[in-house]
Protein backbone atom coordinates (compact mmCIF):
# COMPACT_ATOMS: atom_id res chain seq x y z
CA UNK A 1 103.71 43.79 154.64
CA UNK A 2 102.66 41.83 151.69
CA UNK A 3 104.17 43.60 149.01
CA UNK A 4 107.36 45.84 148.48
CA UNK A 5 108.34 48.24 145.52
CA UNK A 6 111.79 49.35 145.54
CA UNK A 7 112.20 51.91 143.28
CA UNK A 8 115.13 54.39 142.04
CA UNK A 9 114.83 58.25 141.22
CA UNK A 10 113.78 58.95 138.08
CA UNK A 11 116.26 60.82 135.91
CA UNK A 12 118.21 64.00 137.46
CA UNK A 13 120.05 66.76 135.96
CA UNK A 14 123.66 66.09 136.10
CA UNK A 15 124.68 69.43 138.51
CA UNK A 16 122.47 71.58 140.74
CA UNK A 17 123.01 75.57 141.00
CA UNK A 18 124.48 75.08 144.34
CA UNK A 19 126.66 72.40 143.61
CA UNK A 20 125.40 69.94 145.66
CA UNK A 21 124.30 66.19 144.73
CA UNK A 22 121.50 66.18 147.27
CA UNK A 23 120.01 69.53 145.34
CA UNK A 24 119.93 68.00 141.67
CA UNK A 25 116.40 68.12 139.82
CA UNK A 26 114.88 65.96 138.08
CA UNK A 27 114.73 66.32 134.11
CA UNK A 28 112.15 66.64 132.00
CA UNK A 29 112.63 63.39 130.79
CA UNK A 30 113.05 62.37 134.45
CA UNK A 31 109.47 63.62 135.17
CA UNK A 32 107.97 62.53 132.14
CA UNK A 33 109.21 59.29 133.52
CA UNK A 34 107.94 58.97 137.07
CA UNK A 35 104.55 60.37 136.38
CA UNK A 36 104.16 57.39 133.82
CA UNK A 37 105.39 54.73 136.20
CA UNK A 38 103.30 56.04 139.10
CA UNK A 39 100.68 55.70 135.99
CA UNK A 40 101.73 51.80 135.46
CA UNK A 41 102.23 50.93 138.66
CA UNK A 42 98.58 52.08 139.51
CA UNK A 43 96.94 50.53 137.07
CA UNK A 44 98.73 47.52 137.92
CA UNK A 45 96.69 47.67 140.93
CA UNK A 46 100.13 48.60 142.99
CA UNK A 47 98.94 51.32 145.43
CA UNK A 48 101.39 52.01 148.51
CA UNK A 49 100.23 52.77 152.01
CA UNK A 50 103.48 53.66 153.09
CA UNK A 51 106.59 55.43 151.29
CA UNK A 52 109.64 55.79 152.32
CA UNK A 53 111.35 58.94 150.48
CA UNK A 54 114.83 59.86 150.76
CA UNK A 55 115.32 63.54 151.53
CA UNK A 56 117.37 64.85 148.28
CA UNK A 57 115.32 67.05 145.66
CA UNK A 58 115.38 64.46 143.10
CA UNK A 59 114.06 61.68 145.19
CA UNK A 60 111.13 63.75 146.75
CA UNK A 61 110.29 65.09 142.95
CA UNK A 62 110.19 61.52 142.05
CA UNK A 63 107.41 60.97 144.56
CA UNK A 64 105.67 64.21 143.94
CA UNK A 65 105.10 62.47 140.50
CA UNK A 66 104.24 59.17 141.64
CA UNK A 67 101.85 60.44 144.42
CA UNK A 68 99.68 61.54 141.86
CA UNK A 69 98.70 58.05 140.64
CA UNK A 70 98.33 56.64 144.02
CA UNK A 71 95.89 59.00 145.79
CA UNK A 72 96.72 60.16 149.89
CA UNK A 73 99.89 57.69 151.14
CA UNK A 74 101.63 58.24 154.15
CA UNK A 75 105.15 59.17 153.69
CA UNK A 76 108.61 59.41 155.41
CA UNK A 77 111.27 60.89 154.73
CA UNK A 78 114.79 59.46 156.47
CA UNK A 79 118.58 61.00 156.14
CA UNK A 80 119.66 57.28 156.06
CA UNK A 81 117.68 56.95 152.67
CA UNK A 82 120.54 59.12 151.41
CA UNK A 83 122.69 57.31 149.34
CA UNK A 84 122.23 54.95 151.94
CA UNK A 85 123.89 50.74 151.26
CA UNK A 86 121.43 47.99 151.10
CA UNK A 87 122.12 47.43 154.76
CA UNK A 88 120.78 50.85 155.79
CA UNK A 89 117.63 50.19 153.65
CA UNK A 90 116.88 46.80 154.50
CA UNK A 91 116.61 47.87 158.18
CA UNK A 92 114.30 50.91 157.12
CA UNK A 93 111.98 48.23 155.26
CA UNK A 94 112.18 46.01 158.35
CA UNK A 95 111.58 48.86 160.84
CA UNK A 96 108.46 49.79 158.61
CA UNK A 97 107.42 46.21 157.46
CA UNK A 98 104.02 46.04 160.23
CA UNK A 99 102.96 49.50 159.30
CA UNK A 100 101.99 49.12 155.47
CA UNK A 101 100.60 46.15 153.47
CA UNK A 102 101.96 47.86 150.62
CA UNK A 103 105.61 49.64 151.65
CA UNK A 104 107.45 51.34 148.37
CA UNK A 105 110.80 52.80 149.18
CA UNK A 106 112.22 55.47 146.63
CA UNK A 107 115.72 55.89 146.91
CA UNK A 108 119.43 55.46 145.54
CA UNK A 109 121.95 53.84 143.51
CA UNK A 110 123.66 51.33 144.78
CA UNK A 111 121.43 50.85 147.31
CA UNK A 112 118.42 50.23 145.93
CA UNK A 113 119.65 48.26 143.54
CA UNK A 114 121.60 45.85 145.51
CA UNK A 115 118.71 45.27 147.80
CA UNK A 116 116.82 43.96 145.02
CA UNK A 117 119.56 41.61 143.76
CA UNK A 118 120.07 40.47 147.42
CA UNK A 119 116.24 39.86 147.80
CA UNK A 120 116.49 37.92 144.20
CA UNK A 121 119.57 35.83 145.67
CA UNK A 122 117.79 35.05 148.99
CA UNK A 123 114.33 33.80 147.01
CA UNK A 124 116.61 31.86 145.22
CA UNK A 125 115.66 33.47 141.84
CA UNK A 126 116.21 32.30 138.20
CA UNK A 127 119.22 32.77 136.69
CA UNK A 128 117.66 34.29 134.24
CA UNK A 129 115.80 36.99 136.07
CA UNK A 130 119.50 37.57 138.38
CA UNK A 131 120.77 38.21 134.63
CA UNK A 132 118.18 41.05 134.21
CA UNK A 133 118.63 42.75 137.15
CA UNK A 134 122.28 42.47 137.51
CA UNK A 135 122.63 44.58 133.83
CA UNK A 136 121.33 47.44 135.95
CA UNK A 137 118.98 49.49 138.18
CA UNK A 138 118.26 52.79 135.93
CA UNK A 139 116.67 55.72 136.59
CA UNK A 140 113.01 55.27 137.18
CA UNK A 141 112.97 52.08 137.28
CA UNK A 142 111.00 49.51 140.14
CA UNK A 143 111.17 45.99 141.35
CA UNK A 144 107.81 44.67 142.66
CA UNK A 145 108.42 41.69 145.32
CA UNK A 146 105.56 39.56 146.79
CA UNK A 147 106.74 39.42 150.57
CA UNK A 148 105.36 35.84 152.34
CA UNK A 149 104.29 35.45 155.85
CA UNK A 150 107.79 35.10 157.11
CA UNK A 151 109.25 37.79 155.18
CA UNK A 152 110.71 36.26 152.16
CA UNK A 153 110.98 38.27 149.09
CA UNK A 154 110.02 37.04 145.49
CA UNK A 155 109.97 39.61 142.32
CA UNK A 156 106.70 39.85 141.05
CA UNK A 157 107.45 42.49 138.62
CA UNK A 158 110.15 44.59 137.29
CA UNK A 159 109.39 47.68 135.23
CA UNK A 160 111.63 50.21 133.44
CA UNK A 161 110.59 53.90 132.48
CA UNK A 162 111.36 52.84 128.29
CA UNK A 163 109.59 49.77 129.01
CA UNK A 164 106.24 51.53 129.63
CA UNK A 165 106.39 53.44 125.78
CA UNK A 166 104.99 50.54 124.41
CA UNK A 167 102.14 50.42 126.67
């Protein structure tokens, strides 16, 4: 794997019909949003050959969006992606790390966003980049990392959904 985009759900309706956080939609701001940054992120030359989904509506919705921009990518889906901890999906990237040169993984708060601030701690980051990130992971939003030969991490990129309306 040379590059890895970790990226949250785009924005979801606060309750489903059925009651259940797994079955909330996304909004129509929330797809406005991810069909833009599947837009950005493919014209930023940032194509994935492997995605790892999480299995709740929102989060496969998000994709559905994003796939669009990116063409045929192989996807997964994984229970663990679930409002899984940044343990849980740093072994998923590692168990998927020699099957993609390009690996995006689109799941959950915290999760996903404390796997990018632990990737920013272990690459040694800026302060002033750690400052970015730690204000927040919101909805729709990805961290690009450049991933070296032996698996080091460095941001490369870091793009929000309100970001992209000035594009």
């Amino acid at each position: 794997m040379q590059r890895l985009i970790l990226m949250r759900h785009a924005e979801a309706e606060r309750a489903a019909a059925s009651g259940r956080d797994r079955d909330r939609a996304l909004s129509s701001r929330g797809r406005s949003d991810a069909a833009a940054m599947g837009r950005a992120l493919s014209a930023r030359g940032l194509r994935p050959d492997l995605a790892l989904v999480s299995p709740a509506v929102r989060t496969r919705q998000t994709w559905d969006l994003l796939h669009d921009a990116f063409g045929d990518v192989q996807i997964r889906d994984d229970e663990a992606l679930f409002n899984g901890g940044s343990d849980t999906l740093r072994r998923l990237v590692e168990g998927a790390e020699d099957e993609a040169g390009c690996l995006m993984v689109v799941a959950h708060n915290p999760g996903i966003h404390l796997l990018a601030v632990e990737y920013l701690i272990e690459s040694a980051a800026s302060p002033s980049v750690l400052d970015r990130m730690s204000g927040g992971f919101p909805p729709g939003a990805a961290a690009i990392f450049g991933v070296d030969a032996a698996g080091r991490c460095t941001l490369e990129g870091y793009l929000q959904p309100r970001d992209l309306a000035a594009e």
